[in-house]
Protein backbone atom coordinates (compact mmCIF):
# COMPACT_ATOMS: atom_id res chain seq x y z
CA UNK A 1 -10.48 -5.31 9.96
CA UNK A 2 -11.09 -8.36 7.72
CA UNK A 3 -12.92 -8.41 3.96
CA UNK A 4 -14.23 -11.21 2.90
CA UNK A 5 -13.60 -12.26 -0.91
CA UNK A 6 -17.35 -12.01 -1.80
CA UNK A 7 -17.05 -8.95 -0.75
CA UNK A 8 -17.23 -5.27 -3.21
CA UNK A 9 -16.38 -1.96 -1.62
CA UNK A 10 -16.09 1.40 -3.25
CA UNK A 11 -15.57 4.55 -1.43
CA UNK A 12 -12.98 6.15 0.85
CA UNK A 13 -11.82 3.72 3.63
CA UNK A 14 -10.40 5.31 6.43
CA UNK A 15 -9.12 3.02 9.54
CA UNK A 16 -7.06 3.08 13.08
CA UNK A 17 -6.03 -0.36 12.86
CA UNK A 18 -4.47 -2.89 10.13
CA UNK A 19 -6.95 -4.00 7.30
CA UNK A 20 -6.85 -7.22 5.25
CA UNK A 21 -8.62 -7.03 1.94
CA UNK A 22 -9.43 -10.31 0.34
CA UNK A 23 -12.31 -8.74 -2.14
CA UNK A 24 -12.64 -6.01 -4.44
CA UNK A 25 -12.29 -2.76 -3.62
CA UNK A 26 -12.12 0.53 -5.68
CA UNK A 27 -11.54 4.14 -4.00
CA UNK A 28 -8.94 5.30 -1.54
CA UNK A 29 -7.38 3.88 1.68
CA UNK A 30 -6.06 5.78 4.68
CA UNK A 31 -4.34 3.96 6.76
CA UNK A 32 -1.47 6.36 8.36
CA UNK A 33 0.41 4.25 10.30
CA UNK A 34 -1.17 1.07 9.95
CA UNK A 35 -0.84 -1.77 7.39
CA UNK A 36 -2.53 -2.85 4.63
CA UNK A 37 -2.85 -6.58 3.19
CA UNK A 38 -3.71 -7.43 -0.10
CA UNK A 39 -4.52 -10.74 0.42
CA UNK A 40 -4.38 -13.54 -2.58
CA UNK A 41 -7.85 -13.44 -3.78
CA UNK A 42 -7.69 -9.30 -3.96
CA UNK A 43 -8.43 -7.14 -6.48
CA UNK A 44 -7.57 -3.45 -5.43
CA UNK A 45 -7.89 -0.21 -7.52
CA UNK A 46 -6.94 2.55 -4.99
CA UNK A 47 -4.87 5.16 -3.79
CA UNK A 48 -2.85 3.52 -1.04
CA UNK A 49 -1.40 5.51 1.94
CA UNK A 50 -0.04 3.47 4.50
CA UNK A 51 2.78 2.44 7.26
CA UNK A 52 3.22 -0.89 5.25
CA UNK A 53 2.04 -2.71 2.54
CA UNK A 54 1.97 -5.87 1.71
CA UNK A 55 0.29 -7.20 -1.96
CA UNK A 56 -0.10 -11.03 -2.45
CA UNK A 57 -3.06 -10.34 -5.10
CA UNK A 58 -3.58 -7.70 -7.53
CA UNK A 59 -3.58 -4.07 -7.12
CA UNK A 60 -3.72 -1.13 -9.32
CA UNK A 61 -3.25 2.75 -8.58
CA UNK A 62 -0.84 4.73 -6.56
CA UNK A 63 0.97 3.37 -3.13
CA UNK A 64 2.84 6.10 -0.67
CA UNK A 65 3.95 3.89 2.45
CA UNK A 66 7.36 3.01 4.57
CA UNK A 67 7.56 -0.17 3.27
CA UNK A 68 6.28 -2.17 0.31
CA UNK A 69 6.28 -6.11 0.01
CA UNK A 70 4.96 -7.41 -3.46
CA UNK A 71 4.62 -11.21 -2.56
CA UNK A 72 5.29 -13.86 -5.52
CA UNK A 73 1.64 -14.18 -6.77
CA UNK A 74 0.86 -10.41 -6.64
CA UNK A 75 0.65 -8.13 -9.93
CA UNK A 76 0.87 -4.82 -9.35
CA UNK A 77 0.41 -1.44 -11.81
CA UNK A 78 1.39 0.88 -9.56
CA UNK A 79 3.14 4.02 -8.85
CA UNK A 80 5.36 3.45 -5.86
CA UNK A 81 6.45 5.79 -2.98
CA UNK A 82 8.47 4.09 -0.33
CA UNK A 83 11.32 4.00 1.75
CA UNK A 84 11.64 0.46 1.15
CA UNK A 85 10.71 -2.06 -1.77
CA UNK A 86 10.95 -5.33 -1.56
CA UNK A 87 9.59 -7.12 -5.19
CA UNK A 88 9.67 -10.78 -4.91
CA UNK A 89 10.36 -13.40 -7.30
CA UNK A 90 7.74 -14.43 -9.62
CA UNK A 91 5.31 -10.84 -8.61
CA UNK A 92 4.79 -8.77 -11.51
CA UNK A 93 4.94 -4.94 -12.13
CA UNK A 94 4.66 -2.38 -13.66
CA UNK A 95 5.43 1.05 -12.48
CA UNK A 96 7.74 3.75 -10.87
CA UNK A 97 9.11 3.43 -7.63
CA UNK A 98 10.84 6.41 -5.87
CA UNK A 99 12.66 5.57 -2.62
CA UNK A 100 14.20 9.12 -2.42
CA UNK A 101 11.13 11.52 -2.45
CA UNK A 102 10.21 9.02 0.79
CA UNK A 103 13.61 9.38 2.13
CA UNK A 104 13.52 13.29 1.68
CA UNK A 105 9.94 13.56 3.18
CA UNK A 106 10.80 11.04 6.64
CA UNK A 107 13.50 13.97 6.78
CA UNK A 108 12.03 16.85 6.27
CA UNK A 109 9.20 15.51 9.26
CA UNK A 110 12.00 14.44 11.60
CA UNK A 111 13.74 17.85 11.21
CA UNK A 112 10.04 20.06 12.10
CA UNK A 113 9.26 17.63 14.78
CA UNK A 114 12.34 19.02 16.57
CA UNK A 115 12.18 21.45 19.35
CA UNK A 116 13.22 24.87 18.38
């Protein structure tokens, strides 16, 4: 799923398949176990759960994924929960990240998923 940058959303968006945003959008997004892009020309105000995401334009809110990219031209004011965080040079933030609560959580699913 594509958004176009004329494009304003508000809402819940739920989705079983990768999303690019390129607009505005203000609400939450679901994507468990697909990825979200914040493309350049973004302007996001959401809580973010995802597999990955990736911010090249601006987001604001709360972000609980595997992995988070903030690309050079992104500013994000975020709280972060991720196993990994990758902040690249010339992005700006401001926030918290916490790689262990992720960390704990992937364990404590791995260890239920077992077989008894």
């Amino acid at each position: 799923m594509h958004s176009g940058t004329a494009l304003t959303i508000k809402g819940e968006l739920t989705a079983s398949e990768d999303v690019m945003i390129d607009g505005l959008f203000e609400g939450t997004i679901d994507l468990k176990g697909h990825r979200l892009v914040a493309g350049a020309g973004s302007r996001v105000r959401a809580a973010v759960t995802a597999r990955e995401v990736t911010v090249d334009g601006y987001l604001e809110g709360h972000i609980t994924a595997d992995s988070v990219d903030i690309g050079p031209t992104a500013t994000v004011e975020a709280n972060v929960i991720a196993r990994h965080f990758a902040l690249e040079e010339g992005a700006q933030f401001r926030g918290a990240v916490n790689t262990e609560r992720a960390r704990a959580a992937g364990n404590i699913a791995r260890h239920r998923q077992r077989p008894a």
